[in-house]
C-alpha atoms as a PDB file:
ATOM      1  CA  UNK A   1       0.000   0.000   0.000  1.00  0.00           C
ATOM      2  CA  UNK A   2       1.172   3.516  -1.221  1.00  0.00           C
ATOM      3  CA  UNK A   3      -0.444   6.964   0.043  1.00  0.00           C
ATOM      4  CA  UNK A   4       0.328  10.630  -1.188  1.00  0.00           C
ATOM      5  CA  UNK A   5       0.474  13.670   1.013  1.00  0.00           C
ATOM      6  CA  UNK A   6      -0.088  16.297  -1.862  1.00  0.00           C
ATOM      7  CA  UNK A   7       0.170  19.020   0.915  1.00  0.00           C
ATOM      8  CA  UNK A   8       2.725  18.819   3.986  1.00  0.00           C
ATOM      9  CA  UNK A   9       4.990  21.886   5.502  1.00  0.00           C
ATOM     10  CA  UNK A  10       7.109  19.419   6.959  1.00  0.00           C
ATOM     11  CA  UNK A  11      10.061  21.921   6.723  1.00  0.00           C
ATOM     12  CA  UNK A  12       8.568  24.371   8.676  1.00  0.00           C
ATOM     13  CA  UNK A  13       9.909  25.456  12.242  1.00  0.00           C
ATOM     14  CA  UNK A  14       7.162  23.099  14.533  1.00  0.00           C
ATOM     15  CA  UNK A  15       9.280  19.758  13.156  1.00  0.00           C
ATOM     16  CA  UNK A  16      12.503  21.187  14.237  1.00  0.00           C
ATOM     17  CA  UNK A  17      12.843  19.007  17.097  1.00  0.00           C
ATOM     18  CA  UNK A  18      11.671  16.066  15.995  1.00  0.00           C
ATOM     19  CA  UNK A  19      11.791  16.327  11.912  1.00  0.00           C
ATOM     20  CA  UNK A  20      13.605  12.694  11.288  1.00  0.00           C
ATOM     21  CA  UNK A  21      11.037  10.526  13.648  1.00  0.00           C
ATOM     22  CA  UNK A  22       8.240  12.487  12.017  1.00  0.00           C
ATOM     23  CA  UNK A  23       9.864  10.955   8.705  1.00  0.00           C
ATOM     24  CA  UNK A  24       9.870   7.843  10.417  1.00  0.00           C
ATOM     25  CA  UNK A  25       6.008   7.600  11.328  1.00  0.00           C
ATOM     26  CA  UNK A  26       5.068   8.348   7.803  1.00  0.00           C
ATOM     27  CA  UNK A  27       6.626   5.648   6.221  1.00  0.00           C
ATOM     28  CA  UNK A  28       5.356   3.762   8.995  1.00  0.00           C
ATOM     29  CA  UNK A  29       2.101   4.669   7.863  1.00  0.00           C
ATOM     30  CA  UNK A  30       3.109   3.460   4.326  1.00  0.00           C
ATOM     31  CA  UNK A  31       3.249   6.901   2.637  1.00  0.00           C
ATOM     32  CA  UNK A  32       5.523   6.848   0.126  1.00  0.00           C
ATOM     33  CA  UNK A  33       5.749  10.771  -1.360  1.00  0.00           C
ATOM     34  CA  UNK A  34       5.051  13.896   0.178  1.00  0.00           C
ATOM     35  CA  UNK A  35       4.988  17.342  -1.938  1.00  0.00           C
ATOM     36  CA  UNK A  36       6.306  20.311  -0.469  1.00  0.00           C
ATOM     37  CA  UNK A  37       4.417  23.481  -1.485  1.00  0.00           C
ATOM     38  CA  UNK A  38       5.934  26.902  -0.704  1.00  0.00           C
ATOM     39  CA  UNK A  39       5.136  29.781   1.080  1.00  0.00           C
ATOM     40  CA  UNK A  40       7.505  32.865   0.620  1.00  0.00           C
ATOM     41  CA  UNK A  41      11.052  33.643   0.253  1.00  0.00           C
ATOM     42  CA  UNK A  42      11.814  32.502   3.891  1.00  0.00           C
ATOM     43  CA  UNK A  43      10.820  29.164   3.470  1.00  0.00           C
ATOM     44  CA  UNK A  44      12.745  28.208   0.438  1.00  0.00           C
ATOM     45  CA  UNK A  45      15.513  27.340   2.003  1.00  0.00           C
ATOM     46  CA  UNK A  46      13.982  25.502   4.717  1.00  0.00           C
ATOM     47  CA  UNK A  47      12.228  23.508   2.064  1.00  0.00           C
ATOM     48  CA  UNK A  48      15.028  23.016  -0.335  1.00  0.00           C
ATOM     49  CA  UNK A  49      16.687  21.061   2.536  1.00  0.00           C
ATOM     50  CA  UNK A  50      14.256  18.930   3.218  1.00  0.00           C
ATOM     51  CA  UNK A  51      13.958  17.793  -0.190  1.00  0.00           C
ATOM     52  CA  UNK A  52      17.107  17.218  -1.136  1.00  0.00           C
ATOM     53  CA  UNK A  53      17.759  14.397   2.113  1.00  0.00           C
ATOM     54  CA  UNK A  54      15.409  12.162   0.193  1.00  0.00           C
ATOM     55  CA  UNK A  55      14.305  13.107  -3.693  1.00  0.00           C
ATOM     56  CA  UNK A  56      12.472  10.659  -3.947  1.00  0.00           C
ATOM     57  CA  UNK A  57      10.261  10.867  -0.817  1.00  0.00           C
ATOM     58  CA  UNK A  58       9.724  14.658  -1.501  1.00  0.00           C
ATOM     59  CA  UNK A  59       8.495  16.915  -4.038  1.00  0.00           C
ATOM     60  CA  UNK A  60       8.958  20.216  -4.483  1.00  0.00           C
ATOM     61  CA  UNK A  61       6.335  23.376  -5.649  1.00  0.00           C
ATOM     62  CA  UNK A  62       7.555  26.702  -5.964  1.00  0.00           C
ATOM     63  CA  UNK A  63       5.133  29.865  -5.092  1.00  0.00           C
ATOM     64  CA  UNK A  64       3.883  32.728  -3.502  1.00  0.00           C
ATOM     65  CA  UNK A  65       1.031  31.986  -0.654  1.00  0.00           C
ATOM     66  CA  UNK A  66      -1.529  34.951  -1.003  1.00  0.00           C
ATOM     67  CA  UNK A  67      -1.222  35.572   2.924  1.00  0.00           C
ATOM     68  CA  UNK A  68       2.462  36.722   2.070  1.00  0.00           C
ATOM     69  CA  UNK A  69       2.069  38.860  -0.570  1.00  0.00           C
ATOM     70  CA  UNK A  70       2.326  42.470   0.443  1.00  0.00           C
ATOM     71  CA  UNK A  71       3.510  45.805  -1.073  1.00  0.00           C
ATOM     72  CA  UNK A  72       6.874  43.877  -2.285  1.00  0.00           C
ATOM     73  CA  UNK A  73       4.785  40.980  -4.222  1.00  0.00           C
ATOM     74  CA  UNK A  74       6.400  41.219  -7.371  1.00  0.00           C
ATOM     75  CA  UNK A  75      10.421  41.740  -6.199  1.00  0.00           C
ATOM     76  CA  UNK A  76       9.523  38.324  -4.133  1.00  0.00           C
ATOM     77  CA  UNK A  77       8.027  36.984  -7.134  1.00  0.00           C
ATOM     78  CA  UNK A  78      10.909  37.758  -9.349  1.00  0.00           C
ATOM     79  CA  UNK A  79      13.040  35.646  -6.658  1.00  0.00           C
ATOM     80  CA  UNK A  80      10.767  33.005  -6.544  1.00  0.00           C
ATOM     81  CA  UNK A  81      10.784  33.016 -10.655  1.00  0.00           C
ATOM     82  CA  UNK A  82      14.706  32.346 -10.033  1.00  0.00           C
ATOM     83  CA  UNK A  83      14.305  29.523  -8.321  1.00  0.00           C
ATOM     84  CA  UNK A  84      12.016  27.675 -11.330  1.00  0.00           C
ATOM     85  CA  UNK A  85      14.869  27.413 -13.300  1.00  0.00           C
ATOM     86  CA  UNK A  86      16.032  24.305 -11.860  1.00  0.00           C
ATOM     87  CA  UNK A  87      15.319  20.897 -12.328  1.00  0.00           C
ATOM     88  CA  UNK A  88      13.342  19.915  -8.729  1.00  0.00           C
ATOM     89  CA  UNK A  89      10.128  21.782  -9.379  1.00  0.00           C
ATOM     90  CA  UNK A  90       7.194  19.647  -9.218  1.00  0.00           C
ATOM     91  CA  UNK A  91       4.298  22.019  -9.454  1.00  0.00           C
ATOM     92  CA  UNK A  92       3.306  25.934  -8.798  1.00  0.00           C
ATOM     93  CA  UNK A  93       1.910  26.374  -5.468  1.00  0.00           C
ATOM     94  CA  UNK A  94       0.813  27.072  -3.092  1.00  0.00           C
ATOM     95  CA  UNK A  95      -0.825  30.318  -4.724  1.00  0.00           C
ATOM     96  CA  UNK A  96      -4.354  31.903  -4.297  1.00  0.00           C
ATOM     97  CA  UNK A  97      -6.577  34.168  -2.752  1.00  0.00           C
ATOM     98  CA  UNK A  98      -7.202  34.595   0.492  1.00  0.00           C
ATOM     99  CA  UNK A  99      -9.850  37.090   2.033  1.00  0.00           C
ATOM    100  CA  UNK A 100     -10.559  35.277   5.335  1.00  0.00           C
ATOM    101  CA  UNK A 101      -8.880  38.531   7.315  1.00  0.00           C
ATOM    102  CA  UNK A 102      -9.499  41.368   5.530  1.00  0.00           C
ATOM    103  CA  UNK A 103      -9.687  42.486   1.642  1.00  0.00           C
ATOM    104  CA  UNK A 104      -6.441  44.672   2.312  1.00  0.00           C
ATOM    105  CA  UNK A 105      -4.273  43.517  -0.608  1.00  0.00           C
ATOM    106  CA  UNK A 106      -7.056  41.559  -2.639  1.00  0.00           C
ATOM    107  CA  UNK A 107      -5.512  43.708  -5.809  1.00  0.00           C
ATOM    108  CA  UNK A 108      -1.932  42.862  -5.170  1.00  0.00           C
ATOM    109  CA  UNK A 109      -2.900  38.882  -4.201  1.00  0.00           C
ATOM    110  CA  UNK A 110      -4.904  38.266  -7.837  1.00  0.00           C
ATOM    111  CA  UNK A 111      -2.345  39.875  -9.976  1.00  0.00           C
ATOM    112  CA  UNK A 112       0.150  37.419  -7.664  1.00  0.00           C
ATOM    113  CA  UNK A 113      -2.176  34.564  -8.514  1.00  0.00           C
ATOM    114  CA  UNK A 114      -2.423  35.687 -12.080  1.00  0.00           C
ATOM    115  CA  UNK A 115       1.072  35.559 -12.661  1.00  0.00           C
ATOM    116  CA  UNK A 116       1.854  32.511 -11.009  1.00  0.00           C
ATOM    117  CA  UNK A 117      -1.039  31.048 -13.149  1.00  0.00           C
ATOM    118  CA  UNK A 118       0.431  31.898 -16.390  1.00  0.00           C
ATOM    119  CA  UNK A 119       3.820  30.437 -15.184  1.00  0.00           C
ATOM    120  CA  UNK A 120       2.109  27.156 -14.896  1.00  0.00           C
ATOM    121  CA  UNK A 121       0.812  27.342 -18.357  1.00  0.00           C
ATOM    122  CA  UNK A 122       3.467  28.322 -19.872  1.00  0.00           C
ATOM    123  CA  UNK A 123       5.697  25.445 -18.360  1.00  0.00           C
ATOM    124  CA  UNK A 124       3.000  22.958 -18.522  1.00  0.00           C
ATOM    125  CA  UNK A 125       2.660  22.168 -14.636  1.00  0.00           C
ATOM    126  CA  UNK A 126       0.006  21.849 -12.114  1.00  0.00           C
ATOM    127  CA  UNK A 127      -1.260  24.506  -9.953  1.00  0.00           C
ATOM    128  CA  UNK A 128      -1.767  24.077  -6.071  1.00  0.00           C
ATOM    129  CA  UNK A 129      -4.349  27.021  -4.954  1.00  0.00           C
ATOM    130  CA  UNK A 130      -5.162  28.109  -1.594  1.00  0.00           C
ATOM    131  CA  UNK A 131      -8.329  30.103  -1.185  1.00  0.00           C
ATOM    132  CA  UNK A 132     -10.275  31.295   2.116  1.00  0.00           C
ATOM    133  CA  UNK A 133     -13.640  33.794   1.573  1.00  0.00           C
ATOM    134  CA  UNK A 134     -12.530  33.872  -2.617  1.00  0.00           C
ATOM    135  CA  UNK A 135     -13.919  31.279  -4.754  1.00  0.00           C
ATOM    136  CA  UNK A 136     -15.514  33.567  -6.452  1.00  0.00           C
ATOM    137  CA  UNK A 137     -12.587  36.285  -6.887  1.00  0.00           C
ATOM    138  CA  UNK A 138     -10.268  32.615  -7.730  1.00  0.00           C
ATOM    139  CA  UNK A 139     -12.593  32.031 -10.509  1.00  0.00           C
ATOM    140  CA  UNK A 140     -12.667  35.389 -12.187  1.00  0.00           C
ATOM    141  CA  UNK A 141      -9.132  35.289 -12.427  1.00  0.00           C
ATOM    142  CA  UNK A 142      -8.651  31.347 -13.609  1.00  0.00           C
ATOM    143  CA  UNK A 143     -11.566  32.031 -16.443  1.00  0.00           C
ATOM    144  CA  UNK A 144      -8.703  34.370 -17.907  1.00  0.00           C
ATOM    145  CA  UNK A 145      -6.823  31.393 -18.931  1.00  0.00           C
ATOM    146  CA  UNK A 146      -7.360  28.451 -21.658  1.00  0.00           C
ATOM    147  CA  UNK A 147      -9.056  25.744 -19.403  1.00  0.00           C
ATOM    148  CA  UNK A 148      -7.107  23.576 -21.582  1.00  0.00           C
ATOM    149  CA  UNK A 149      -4.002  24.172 -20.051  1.00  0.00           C
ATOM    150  CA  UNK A 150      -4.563  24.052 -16.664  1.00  0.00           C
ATOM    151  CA  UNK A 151      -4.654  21.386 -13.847  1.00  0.00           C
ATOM    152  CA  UNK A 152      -3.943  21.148 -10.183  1.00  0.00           C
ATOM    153  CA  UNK A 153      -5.413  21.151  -7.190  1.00  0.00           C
ATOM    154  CA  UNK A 154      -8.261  23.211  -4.986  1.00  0.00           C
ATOM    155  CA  UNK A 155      -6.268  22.473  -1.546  1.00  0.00           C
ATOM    156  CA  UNK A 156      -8.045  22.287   1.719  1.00  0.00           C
ATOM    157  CA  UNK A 157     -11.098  22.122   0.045  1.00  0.00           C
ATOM    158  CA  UNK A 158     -14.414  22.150   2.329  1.00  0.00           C
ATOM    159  CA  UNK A 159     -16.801  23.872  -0.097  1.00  0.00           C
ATOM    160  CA  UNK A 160     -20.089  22.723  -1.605  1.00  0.00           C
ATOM    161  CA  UNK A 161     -21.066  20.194  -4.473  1.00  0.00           C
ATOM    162  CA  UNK A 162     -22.045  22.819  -6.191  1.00  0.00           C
ATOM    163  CA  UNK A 163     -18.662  24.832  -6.126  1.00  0.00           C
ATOM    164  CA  UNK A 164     -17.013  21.763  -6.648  1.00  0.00           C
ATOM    165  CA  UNK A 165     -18.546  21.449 -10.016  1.00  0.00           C
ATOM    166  CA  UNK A 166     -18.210  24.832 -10.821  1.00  0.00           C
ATOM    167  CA  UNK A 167     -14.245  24.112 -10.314  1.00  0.00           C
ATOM    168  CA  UNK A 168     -14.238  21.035 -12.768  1.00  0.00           C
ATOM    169  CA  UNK A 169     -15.309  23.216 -15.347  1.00  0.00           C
ATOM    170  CA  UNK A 170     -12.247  25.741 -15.398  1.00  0.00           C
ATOM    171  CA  UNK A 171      -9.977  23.072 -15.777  1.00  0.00           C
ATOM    172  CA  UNK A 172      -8.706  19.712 -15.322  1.00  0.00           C
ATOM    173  CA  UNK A 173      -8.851  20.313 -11.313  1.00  0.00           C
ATOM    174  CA  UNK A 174      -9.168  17.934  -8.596  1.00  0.00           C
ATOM    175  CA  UNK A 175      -9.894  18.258  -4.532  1.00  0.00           C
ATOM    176  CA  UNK A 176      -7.490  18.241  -1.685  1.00  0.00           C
ATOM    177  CA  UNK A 177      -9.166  16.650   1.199  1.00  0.00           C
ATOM    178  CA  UNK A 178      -7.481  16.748   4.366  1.00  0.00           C
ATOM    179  CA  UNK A 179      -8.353  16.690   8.015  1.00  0.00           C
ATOM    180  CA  UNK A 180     -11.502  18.388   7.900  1.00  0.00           C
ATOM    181  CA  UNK A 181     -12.964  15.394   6.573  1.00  0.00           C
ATOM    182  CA  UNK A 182     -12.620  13.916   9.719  1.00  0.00           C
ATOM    183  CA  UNK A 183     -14.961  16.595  11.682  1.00  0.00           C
ATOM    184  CA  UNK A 184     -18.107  15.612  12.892  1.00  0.00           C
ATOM    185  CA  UNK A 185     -20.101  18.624  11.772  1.00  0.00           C
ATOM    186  CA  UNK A 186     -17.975  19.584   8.415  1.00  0.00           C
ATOM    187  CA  UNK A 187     -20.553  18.919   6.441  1.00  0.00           C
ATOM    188  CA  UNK A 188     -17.571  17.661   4.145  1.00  0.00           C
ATOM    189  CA  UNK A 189     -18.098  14.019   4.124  1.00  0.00           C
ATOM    190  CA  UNK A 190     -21.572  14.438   2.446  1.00  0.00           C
ATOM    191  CA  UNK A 191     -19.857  16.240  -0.284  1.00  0.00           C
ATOM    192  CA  UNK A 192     -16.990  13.879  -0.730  1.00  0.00           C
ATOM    193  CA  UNK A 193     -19.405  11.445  -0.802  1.00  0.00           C
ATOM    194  CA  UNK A 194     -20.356  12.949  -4.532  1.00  0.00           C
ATOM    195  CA  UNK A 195     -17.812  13.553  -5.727  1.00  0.00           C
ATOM    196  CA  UNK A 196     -15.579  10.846  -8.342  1.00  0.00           C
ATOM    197  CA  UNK A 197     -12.795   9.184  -6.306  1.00  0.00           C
ATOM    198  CA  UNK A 198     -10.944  10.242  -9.530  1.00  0.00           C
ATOM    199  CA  UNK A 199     -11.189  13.762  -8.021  1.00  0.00           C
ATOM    200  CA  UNK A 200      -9.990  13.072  -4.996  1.00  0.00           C
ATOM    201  CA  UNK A 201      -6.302  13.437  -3.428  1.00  0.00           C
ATOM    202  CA  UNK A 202      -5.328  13.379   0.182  1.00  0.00           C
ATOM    203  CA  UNK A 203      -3.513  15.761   1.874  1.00  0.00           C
ATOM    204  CA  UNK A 204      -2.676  16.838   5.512  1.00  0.00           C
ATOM    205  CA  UNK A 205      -1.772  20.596   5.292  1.00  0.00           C
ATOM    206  CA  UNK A 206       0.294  19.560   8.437  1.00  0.00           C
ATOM    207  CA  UNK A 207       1.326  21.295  10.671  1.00  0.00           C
ATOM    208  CA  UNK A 208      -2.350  22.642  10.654  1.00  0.00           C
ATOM    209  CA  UNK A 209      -6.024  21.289  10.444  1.00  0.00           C
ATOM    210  CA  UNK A 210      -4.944  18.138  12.130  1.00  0.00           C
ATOM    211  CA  UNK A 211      -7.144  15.470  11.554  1.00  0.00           C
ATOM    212  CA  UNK A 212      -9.203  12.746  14.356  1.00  0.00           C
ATOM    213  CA  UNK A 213      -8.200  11.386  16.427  1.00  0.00           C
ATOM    214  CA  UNK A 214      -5.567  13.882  16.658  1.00  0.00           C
ATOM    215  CA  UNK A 215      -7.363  17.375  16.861  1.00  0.00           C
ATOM    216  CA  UNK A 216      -5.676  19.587  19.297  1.00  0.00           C
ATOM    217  CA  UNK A 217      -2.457  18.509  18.268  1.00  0.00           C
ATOM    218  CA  UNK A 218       0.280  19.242  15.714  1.00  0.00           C
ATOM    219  CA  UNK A 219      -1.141  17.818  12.547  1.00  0.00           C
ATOM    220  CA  UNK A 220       2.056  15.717  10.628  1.00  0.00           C
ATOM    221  CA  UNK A 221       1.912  13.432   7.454  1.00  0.00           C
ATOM    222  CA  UNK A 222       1.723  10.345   8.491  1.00  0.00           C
ATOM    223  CA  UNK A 223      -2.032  11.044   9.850  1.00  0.00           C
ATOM    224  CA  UNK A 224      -3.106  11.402   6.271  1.00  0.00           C
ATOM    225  CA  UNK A 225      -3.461   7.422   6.752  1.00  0.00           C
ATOM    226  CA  UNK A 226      -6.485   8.565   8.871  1.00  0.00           C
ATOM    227  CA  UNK A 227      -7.834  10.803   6.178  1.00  0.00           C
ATOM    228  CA  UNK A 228      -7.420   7.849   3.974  1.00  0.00           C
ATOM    229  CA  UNK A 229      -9.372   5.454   6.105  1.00  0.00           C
ATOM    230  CA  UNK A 230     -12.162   8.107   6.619  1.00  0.00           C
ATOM    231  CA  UNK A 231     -12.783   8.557   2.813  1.00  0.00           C
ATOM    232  CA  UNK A 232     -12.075   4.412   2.455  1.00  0.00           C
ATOM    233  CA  UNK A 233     -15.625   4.588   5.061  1.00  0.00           C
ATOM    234  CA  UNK A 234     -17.044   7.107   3.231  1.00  0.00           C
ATOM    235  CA  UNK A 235     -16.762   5.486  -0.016  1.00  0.00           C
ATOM    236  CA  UNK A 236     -17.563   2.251   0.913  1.00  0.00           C
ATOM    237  CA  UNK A 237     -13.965   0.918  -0.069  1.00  0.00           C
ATOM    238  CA  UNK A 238     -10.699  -0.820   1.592  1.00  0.00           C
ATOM    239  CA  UNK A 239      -8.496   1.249   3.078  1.00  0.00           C
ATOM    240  CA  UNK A 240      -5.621  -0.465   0.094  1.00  0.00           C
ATOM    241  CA  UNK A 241      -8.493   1.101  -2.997  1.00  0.00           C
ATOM    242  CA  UNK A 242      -8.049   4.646  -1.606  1.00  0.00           C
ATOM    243  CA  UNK A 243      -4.490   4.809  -1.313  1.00  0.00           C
ATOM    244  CA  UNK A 244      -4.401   2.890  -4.635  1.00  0.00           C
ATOM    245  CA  UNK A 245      -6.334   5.437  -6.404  1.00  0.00           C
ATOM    246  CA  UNK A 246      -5.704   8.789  -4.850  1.00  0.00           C
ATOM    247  CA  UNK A 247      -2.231   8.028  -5.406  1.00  0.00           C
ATOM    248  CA  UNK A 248      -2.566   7.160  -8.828  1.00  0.00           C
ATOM    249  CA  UNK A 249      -4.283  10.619  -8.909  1.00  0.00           C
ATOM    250  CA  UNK A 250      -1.523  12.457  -7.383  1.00  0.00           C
ATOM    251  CA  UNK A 251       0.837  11.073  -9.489  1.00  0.00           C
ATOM    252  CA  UNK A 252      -1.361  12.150 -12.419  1.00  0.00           C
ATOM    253  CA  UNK A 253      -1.644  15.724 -11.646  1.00  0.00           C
ATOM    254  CA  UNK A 254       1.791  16.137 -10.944  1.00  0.00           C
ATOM    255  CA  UNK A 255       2.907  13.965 -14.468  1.00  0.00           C
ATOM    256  CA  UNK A 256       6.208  14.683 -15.749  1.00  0.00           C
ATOM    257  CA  UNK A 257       7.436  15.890 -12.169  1.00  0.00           C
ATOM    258  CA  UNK A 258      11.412  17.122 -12.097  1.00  0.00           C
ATOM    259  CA  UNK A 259      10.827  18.000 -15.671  1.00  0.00           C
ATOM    260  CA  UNK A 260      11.370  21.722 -15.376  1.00  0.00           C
END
């Protein structure tokens, strides 16, 4: 059995004591790959590192989160534009909108999200998009861009049926479903529930939204096996046919991975 974390800050500061058993647990839990979206210039480093003590556990994104883009968006953009010229870049990500505070930079953070958007086009990989309070303002700005050539992944995603067809339609998109799925009064299960398993990737988001029977702690990756057996319940399936298949999805969204 194989699962996918398609959403873990394992390089960020709340592993730094305890970073290699964390590794550890996961593949104890049996996942085998764990992509590594970023978050601003800070964290580049932090995630570079991680990634490069095991390429072929981790995968790397490159992007601009929309709760770090400020006045300066588009010098940190031009350094995070640097860094896609290598050869480790998996996907674009994690990028967005994000209105869940205030509407303060909503202008800066969709010309952000635009830009990174056309990046993925033009170099042919997935997006990974973050959005709190914006579907709406999200979709305006994807509709800009041939549906054709874009794929990725809604992360987080706790939205309705109906939004969640409204995102198949701008492109070939699927969910991220993380520890949310677990909560008793989410609501989320009854959507997933709908939705094709083809859709459908895990994720833990860790160190946040950490899943049952863990809430109240520090989320990590190896409790997406807990995601996994939720949706398995949900779905009427063996735990084995959802890490079979949302794999398999992972692996198709991010196709042609290190190709950049």
């Amino acid at each position: 059995m194989e699962l996918t974390d398609t959403h873990s800050h394992l390089y960020e500061d709340e592993f730094k004591e305890d970073r290699e058993d964390a590794i550890l647990r996961l593949k104890e839990k049996h996942v085998t790959s764990v992509y590594l979206p970023n978050i601003d210039r800070e964290s580049i480093e932090k995630m570079l590192q991680l990634y490069r003590s095991d390429k072929k556990l981790f995968h790397i994104m490159m992007g601009l989160h929309p709760t770090s883009v400020k006045e300066d968006y588009k010098e940190v953009l031009q350094q995070i534009w640097g860094e896609l010229s290598g050869e480790e870049i998996c996907g674009i990500g994690e990028i967005g909108i994000d209105l869940y505070w205030d509407r303060t930079y909503l202008k800066e953070q969709t010309d952000a999200f635009e830009i990174q958007v056309d990046w993925a086009a033009q170099h042919e990989l997935p997006i990974v998009i973050h959005t709190r309070k914006a579907f709406e303002e999200a979709f305006a700005s994807l509709r800009k861009f041939d549906k054709n050539k874009l794929r990725g992944i809604f992360h987080c995603y706790s939205g309705s049926l109906e939004t969640a067809k409204e995102i198949f339609k701008l492109g070939d998109f699927s969910l991220g479903i993380g520890g949310v799925l677990t909560f008793k009064n989410a609501g989320l299960a009854q959507v997933v529930k709908e939705i094709p398993l083809e859709k459908l990737v895990l994720e833990t988001d860790c160190p946040y939204l950490t899943p049952a029977p863990h809430r109240g702690e520090r989320n990590e990756t190896s409790y997406v096996f807990h995601v996994a057996e939720k949706l398995a319940e949900i779905k009427g399936l063996s735990l084995e046919e959802i890490a079979e298949a949302t794999t398999r999805n992972a692996r198709n969204i991010f196709k042609g991975e290190d190709s950049l």
